[in-house]
C-alpha atoms as a PDB file:
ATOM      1  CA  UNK A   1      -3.119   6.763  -8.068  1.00  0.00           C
ATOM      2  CA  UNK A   2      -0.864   7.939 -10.864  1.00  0.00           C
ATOM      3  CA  UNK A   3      -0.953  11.957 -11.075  1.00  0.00           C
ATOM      4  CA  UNK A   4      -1.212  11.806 -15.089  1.00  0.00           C
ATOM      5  CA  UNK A   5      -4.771  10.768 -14.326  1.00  0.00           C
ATOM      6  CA  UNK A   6      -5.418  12.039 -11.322  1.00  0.00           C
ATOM      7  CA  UNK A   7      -8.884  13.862 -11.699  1.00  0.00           C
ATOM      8  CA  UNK A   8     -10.199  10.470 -13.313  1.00  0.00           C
ATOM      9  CA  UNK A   9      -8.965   8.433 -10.526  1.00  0.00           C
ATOM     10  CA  UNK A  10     -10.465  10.513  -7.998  1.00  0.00           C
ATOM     11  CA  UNK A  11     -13.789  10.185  -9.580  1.00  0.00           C
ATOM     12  CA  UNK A  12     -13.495   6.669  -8.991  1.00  0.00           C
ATOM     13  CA  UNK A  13     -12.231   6.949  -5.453  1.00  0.00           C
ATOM     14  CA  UNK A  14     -15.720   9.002  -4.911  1.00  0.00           C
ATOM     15  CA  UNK A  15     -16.928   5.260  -5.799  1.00  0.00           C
ATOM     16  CA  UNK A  16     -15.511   3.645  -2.565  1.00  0.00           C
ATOM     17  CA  UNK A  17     -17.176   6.252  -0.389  1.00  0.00           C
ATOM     18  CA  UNK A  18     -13.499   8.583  -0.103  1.00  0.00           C
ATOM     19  CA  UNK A  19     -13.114  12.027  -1.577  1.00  0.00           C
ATOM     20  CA  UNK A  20     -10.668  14.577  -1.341  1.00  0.00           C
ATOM     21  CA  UNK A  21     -11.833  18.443  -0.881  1.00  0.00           C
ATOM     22  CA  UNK A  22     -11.562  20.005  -4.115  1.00  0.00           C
ATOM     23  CA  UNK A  23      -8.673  22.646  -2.549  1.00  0.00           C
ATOM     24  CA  UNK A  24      -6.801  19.864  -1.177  1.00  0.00           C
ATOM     25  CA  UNK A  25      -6.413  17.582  -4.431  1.00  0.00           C
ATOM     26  CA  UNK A  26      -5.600  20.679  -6.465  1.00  0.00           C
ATOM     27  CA  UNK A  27      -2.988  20.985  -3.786  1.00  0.00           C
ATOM     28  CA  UNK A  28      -1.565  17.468  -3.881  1.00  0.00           C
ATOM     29  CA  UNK A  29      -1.815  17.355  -7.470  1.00  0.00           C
ATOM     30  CA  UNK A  30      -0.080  20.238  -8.239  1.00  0.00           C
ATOM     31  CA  UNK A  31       2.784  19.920  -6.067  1.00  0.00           C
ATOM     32  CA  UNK A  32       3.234  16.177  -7.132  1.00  0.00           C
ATOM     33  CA  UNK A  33       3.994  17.380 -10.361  1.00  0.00           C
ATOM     34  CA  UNK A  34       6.675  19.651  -9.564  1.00  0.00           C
ATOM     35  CA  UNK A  35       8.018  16.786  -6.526  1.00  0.00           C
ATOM     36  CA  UNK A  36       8.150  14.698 -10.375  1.00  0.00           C
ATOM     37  CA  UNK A  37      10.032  17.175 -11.969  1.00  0.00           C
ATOM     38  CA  UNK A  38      12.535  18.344  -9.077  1.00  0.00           C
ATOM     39  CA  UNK A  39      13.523  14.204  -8.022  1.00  0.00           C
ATOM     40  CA  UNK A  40      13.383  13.437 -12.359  1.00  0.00           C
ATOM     41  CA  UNK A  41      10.763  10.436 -11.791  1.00  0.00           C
ATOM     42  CA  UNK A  42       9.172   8.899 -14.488  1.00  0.00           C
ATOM     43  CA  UNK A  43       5.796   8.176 -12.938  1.00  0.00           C
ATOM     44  CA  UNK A  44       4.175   9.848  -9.675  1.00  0.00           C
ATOM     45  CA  UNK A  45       1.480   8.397  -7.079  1.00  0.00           C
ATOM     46  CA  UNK A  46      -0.449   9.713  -4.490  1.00  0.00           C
ATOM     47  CA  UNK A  47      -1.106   6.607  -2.333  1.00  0.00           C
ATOM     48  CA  UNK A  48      -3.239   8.237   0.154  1.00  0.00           C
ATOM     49  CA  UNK A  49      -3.280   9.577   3.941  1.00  0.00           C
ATOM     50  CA  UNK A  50      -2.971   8.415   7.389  1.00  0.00           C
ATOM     51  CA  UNK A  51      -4.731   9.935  10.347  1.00  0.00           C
ATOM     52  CA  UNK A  52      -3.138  11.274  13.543  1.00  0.00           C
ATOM     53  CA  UNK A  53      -4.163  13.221  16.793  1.00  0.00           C
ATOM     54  CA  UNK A  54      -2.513  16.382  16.022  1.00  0.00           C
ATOM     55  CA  UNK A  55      -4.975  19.419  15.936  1.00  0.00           C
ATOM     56  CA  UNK A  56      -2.290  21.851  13.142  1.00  0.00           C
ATOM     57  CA  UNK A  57      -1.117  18.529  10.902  1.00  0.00           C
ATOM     58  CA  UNK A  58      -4.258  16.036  11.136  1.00  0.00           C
ATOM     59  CA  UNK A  59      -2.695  13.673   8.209  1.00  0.00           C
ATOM     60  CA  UNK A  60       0.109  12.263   7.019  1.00  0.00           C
ATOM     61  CA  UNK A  61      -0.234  12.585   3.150  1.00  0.00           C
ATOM     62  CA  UNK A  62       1.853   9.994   1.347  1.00  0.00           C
ATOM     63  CA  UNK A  63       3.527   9.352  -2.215  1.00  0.00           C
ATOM     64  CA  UNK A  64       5.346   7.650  -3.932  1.00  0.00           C
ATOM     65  CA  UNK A  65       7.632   7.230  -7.324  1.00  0.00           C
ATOM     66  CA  UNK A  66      10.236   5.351  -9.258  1.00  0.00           C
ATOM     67  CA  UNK A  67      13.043   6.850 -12.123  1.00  0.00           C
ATOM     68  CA  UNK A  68      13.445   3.003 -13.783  1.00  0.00           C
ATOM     69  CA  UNK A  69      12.454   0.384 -11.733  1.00  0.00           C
ATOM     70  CA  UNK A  70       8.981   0.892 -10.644  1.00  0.00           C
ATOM     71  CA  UNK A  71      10.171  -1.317  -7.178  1.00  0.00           C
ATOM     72  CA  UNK A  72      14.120  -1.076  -7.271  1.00  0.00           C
ATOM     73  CA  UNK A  73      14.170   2.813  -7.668  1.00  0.00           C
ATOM     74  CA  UNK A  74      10.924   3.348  -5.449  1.00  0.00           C
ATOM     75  CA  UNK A  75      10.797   6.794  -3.358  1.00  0.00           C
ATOM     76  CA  UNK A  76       8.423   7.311  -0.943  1.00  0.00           C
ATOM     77  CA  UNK A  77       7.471  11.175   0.142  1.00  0.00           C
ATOM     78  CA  UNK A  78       5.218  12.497   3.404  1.00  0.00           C
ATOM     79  CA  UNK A  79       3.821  15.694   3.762  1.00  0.00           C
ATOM     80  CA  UNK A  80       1.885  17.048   6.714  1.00  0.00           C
ATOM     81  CA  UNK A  81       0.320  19.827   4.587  1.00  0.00           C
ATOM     82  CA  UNK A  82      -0.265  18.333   1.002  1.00  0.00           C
ATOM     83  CA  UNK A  83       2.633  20.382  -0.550  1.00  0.00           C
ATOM     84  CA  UNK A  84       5.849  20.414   1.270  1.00  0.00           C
ATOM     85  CA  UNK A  85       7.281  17.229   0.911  1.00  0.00           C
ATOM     86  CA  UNK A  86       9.992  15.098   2.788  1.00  0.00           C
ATOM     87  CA  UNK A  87      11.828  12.053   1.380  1.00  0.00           C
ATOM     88  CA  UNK A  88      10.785   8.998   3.546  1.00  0.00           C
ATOM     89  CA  UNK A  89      13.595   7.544   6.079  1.00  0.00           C
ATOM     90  CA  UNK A  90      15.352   4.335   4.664  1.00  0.00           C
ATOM     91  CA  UNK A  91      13.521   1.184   6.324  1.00  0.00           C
ATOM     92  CA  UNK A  92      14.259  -0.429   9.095  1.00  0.00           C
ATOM     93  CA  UNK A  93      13.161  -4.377   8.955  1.00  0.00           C
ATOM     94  CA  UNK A  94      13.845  -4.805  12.871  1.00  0.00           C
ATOM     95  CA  UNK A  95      11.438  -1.958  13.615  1.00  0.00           C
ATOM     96  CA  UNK A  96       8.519  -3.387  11.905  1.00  0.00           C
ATOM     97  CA  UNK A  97       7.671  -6.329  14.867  1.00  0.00           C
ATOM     98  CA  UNK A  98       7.608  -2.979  17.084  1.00  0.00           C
ATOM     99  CA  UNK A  99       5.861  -1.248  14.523  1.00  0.00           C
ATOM    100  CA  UNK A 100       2.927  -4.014  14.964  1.00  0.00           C
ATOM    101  CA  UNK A 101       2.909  -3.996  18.882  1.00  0.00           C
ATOM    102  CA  UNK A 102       2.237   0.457  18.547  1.00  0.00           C
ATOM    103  CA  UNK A 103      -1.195   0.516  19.966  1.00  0.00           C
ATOM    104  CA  UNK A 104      -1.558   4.448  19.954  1.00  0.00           C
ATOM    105  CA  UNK A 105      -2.109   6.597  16.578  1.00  0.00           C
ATOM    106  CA  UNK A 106       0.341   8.819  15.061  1.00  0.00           C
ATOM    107  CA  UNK A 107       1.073  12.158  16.740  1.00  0.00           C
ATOM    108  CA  UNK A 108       1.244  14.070  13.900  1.00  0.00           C
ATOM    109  CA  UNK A 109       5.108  14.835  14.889  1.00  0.00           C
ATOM    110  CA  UNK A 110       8.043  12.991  13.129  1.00  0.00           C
ATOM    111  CA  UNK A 111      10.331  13.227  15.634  1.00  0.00           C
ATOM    112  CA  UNK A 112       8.291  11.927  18.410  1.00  0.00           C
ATOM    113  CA  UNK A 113       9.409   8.724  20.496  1.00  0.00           C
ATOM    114  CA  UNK A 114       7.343   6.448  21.382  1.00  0.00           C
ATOM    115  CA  UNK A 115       7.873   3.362  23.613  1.00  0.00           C
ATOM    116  CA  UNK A 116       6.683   0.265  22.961  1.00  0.00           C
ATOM    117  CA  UNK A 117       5.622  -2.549  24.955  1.00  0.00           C
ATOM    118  CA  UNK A 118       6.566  -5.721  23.272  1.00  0.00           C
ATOM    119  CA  UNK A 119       4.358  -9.060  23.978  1.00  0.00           C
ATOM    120  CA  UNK A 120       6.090 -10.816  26.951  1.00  0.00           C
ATOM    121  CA  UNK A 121       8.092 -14.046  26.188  1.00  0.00           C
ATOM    122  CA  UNK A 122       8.280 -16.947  27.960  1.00  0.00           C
ATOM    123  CA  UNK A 123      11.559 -19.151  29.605  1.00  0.00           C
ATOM    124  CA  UNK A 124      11.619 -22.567  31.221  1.00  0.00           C
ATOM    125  CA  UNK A 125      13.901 -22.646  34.209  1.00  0.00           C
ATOM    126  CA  UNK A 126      15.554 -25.815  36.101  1.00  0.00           C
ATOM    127  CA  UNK A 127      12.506 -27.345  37.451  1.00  0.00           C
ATOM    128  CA  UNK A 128      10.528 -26.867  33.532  1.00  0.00           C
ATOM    129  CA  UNK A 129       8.317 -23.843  34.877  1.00  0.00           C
ATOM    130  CA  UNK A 130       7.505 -21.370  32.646  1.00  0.00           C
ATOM    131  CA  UNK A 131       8.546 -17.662  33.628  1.00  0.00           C
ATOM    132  CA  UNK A 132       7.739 -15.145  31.930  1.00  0.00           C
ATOM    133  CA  UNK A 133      11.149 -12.584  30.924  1.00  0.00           C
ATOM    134  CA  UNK A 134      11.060  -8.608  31.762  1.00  0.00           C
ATOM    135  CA  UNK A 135       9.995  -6.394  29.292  1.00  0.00           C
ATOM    136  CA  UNK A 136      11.611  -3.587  28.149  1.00  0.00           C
ATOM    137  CA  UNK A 137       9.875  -1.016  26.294  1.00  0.00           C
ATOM    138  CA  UNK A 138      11.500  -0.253  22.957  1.00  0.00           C
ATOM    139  CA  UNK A 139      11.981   2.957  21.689  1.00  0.00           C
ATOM    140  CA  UNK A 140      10.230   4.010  18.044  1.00  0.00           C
ATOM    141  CA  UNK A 141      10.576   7.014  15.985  1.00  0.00           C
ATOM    142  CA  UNK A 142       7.358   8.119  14.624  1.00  0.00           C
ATOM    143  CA  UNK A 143       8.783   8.786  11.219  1.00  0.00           C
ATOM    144  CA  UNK A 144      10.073   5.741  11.693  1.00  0.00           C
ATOM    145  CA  UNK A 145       7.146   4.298  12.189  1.00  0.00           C
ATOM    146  CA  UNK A 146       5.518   6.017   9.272  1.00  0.00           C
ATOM    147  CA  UNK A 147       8.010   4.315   6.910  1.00  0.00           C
ATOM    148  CA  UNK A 148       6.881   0.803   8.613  1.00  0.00           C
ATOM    149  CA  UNK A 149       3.564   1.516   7.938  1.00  0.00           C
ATOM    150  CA  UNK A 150       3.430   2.325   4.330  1.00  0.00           C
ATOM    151  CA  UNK A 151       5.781  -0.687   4.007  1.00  0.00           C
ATOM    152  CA  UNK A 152       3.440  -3.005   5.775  1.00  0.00           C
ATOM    153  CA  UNK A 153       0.367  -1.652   3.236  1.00  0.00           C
ATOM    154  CA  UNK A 154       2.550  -1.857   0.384  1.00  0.00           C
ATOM    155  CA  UNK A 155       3.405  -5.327   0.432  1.00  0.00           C
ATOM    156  CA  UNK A 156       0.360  -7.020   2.067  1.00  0.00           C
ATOM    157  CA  UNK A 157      -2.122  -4.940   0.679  1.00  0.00           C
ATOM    158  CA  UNK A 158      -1.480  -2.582  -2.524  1.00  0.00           C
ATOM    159  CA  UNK A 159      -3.300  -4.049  -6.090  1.00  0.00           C
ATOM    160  CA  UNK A 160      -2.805  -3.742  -9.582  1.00  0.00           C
ATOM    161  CA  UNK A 161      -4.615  -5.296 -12.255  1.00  0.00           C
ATOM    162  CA  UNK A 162      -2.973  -8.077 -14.541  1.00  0.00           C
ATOM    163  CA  UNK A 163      -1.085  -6.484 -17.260  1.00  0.00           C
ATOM    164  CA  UNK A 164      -0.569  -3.035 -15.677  1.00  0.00           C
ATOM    165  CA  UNK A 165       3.827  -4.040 -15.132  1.00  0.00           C
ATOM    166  CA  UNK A 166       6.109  -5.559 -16.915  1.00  0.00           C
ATOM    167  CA  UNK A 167       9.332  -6.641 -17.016  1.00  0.00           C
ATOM    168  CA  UNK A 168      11.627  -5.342 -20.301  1.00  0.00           C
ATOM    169  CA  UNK A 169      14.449  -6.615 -22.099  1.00  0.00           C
ATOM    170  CA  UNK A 170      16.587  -4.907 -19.424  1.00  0.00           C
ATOM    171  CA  UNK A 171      14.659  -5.925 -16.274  1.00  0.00           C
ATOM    172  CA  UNK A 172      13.240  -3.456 -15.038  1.00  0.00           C
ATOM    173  CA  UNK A 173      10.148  -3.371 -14.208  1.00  0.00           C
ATOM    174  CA  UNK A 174       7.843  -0.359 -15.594  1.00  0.00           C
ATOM    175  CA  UNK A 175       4.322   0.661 -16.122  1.00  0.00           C
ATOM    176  CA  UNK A 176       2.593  -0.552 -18.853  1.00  0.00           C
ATOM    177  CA  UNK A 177       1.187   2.560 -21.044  1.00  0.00           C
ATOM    178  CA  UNK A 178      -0.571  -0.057 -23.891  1.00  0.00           C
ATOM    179  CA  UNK A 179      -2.811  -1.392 -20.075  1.00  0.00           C
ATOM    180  CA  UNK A 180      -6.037  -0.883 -21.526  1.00  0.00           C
ATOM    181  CA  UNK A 181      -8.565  -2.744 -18.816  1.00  0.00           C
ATOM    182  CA  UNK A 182      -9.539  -5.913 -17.537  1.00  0.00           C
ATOM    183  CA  UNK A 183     -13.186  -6.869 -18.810  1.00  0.00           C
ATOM    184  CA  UNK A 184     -15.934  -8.142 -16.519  1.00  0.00           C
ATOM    185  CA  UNK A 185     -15.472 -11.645 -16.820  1.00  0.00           C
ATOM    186  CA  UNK A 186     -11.907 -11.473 -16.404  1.00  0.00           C
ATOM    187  CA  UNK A 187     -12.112  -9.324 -13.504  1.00  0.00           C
ATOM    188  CA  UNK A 188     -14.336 -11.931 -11.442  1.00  0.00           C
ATOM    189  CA  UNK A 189     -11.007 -13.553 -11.388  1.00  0.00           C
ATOM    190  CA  UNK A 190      -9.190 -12.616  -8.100  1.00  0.00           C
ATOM    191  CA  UNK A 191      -6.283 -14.785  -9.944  1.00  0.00           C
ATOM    192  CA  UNK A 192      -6.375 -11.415 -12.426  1.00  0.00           C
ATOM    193  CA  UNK A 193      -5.472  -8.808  -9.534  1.00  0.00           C
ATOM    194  CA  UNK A 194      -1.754  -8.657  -8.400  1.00  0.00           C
ATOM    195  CA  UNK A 195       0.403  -7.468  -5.443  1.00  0.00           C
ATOM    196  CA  UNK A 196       1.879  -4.428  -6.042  1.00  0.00           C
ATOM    197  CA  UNK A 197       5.444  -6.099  -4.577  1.00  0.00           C
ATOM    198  CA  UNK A 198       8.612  -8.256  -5.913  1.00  0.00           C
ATOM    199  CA  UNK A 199       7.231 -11.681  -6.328  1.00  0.00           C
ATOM    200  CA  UNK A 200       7.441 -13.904  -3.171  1.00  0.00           C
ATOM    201  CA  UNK A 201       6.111 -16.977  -4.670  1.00  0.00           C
ATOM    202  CA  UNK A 202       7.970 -19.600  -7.347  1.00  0.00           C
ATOM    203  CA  UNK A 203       7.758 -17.739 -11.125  1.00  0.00           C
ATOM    204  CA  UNK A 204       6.686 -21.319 -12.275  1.00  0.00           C
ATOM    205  CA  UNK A 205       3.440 -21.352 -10.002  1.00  0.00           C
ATOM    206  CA  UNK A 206       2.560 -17.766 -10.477  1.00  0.00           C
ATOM    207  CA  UNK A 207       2.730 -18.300 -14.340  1.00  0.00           C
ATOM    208  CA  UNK A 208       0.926 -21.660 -14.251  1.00  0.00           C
ATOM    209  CA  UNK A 209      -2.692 -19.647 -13.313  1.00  0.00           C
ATOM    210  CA  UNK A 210      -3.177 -18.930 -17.000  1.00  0.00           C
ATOM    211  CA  UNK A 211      -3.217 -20.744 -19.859  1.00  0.00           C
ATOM    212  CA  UNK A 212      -2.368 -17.409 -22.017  1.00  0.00           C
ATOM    213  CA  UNK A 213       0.756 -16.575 -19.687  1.00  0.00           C
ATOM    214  CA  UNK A 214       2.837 -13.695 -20.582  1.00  0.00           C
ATOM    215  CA  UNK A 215       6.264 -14.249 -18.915  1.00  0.00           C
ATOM    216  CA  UNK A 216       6.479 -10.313 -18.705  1.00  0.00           C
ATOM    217  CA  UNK A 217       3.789  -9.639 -16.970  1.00  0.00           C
ATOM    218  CA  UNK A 218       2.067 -12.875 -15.210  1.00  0.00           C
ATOM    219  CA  UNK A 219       4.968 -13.300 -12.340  1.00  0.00           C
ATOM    220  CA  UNK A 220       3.516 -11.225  -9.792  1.00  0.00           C
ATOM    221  CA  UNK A 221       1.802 -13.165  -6.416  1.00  0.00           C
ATOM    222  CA  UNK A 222      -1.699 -12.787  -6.781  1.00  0.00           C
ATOM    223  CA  UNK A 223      -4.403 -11.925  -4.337  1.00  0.00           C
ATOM    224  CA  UNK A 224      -5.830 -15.206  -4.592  1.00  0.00           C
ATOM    225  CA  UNK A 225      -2.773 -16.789  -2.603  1.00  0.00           C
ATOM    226  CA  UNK A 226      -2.921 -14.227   0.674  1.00  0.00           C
ATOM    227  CA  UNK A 227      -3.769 -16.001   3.790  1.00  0.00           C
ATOM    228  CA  UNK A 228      -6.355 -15.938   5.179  1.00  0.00           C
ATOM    229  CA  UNK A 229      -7.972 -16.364   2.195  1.00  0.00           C
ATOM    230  CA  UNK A 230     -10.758 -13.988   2.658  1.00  0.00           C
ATOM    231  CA  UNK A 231      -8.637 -10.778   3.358  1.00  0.00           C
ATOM    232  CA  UNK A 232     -10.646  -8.885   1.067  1.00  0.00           C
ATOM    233  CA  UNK A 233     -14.046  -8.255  -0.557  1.00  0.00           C
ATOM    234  CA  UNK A 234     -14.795  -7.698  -3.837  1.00  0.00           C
ATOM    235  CA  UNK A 235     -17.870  -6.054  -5.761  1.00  0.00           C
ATOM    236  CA  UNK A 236     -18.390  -4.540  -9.120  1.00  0.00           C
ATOM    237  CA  UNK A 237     -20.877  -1.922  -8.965  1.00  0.00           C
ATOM    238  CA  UNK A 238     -23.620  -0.968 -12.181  1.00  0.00           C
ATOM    239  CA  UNK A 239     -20.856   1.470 -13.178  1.00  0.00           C
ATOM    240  CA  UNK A 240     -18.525  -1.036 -14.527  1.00  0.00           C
ATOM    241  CA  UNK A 241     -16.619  -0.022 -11.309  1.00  0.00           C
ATOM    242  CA  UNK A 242     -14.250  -2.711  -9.511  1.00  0.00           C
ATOM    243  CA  UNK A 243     -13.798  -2.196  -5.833  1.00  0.00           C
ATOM    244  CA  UNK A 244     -11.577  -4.505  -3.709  1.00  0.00           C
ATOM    245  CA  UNK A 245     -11.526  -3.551  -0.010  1.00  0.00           C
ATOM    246  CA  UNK A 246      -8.567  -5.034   2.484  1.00  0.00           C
ATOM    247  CA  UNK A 247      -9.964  -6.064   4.818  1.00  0.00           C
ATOM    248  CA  UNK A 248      -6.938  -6.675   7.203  1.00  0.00           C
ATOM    249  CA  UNK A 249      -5.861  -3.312   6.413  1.00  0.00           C
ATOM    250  CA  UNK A 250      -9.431  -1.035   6.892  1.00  0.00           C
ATOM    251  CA  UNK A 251      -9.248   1.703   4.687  1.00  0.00           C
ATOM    252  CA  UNK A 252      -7.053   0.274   1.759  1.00  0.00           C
ATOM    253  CA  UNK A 253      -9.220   0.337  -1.664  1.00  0.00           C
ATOM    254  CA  UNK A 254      -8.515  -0.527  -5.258  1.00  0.00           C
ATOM    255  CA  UNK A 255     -10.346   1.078  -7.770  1.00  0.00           C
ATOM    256  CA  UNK A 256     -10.493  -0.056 -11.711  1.00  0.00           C
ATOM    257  CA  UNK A 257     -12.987   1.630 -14.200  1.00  0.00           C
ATOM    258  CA  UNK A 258     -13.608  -2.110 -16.414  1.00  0.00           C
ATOM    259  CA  UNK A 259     -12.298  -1.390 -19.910  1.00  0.00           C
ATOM    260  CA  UNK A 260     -10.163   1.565 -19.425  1.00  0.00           C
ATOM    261  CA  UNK A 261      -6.423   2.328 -18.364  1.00  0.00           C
ATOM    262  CA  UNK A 262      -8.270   4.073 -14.904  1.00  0.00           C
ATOM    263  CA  UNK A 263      -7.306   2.192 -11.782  1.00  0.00           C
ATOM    264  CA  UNK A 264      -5.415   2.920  -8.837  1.00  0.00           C
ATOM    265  CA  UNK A 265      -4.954   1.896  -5.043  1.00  0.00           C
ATOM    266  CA  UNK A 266      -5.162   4.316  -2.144  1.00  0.00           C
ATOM    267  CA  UNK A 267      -5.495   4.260   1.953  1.00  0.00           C
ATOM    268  CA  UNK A 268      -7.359   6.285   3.833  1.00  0.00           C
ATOM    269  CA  UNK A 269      -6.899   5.108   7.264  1.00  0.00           C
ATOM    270  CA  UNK A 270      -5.211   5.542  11.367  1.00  0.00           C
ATOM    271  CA  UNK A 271      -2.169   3.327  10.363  1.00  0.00           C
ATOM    272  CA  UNK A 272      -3.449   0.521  12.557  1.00  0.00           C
ATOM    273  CA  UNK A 273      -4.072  -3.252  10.794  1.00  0.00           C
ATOM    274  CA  UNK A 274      -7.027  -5.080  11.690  1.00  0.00           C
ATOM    275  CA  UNK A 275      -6.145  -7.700  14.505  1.00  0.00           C
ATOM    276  CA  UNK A 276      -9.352  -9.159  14.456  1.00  0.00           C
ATOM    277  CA  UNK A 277      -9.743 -10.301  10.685  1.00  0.00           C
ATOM    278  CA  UNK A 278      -9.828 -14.002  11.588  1.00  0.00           C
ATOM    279  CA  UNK A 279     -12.672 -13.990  13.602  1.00  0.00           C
ATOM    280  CA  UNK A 280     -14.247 -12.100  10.906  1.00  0.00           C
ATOM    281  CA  UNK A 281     -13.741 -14.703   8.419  1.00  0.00           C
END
């Protein structure tokens, strides 16, 4: 949810059945703003908070900016009291199989190590038996962890509305400040709604779902292409409201006020993906 709009965009969060006490998002929002001004980013978001165990810092509050690139130049920032902030750790790709494997929630400490059972492989030996190989627990730094996490809901499961980025001249890719809404019947399109990510899918193929493509805007994957196919819900309530729930990821929302430039996607939630999604489908 970008800050410049944050009071409107928590009214629609209020929508998805998530709210934020009023002295906590006066908190956030305010020191957002000066996090914007002392790291020079164009554009600010609050993406949300994750639950942990700890008594003194229940939640990891998360957010996230860019200076040019809205992906290149990305920063991510966690705060375990909604106004000091710390500059996420660089990720790690080989922590994020171990990331999946965590079974416990967050501690509420950054420096904690956890270790991880991995899911036990499997060897042949001379006579073709199968044998199962030792497992070693691996270790994982919680903040670690953390930047896994938001990763993971980034890429699989963060929205944005056709037309809200585009690429310029120079290519970069920035917000859109002339976005002004999708309308109903083009929101009943899940083909409309894009991943908030690089592109993993040809350019060709992502442009060829509408016959009015834009080449600056239309390149995105789009939620219509995630398997499995019915990894989210969708409903548009008698306020005009759009709500798109992930479904493998409980607790990550999309919210779009039809017609206007409000929308935003947030996560409420323990960190923990849904492992049972495909017998829910």
């Amino acid at each position: 949810m970008n800050v410049l709009n944050f009071r409107e965009n928590l009214e629609l969060m209020s929508h998805s059945g998530f709210k934020l006490k009023e002295l906590e998002a006066e908190l956030i929002e305010n020191s957002l703003i000066i996090l914007q001004s002392e790291n020079k980013l164009e554009n600010i978001f609050f993406f949300g908070r994750i639950e942990t165990t700890s008594e003194d810092a229940s939640y990891y509050y998360i957010a996230f900016g860019y200076t040019c690139d809205t992906f290149k130049d990305q920063k991510i920032f966690y705060s375990l009291n909604g106004f000091e902030w710390v500059m996420m750790p660089e990720l790690k790709t080989k922590l994020l199989p171990i990331t999946l494997q965590s079974r416990t929630l967050l501690t509420g400490d950054p420096m904690n190590i956890e270790h991880v059972c991995m899911i036990p492989t499997f060897v042949t030996d001379t006579e073709n038996v199968f044998r199962t190989c030792p497992r070693k627990p691996k270790k994982l730094k919680e903040e670690d962890r953390l930047a896994c996490i938001v990763h993971l809901l980034m890429t699989e499961s963060a929205i944005m509305p056709r037309g809200l980025s585009y690429r310029k001249v120079t290519r970069c890719i920035s917000y859109n400040p002339c976005f002004t809404g999708l309308n109903r019947m083009e929101a009943n399109e899940m083909k409309n709604f894009q991943l908030f990510r690089y592109p993993k899918n040809n350019r060709n193929y992502n442009l060829s779902k509408h016959d009015d493509f834009n080449y600056q805007t239309d390149f995105f994957d789009t939620i219509d292409d995630l398997v499995p196919r019915n990894c989210f819900s969708y409903q548009i309530n008698d306020r005009d409201v759009c709500l798109i729930r992930a479904l493998h990821w409980p607790g990550m929302t999309f919210v779009h006020k039809l017609n206007t430039k409000y929308q935003g996607f947030f996560y409420f939630g323990n960190g923990k993906r849904n492992l049972d999604l495909l017998f829910m489908t």
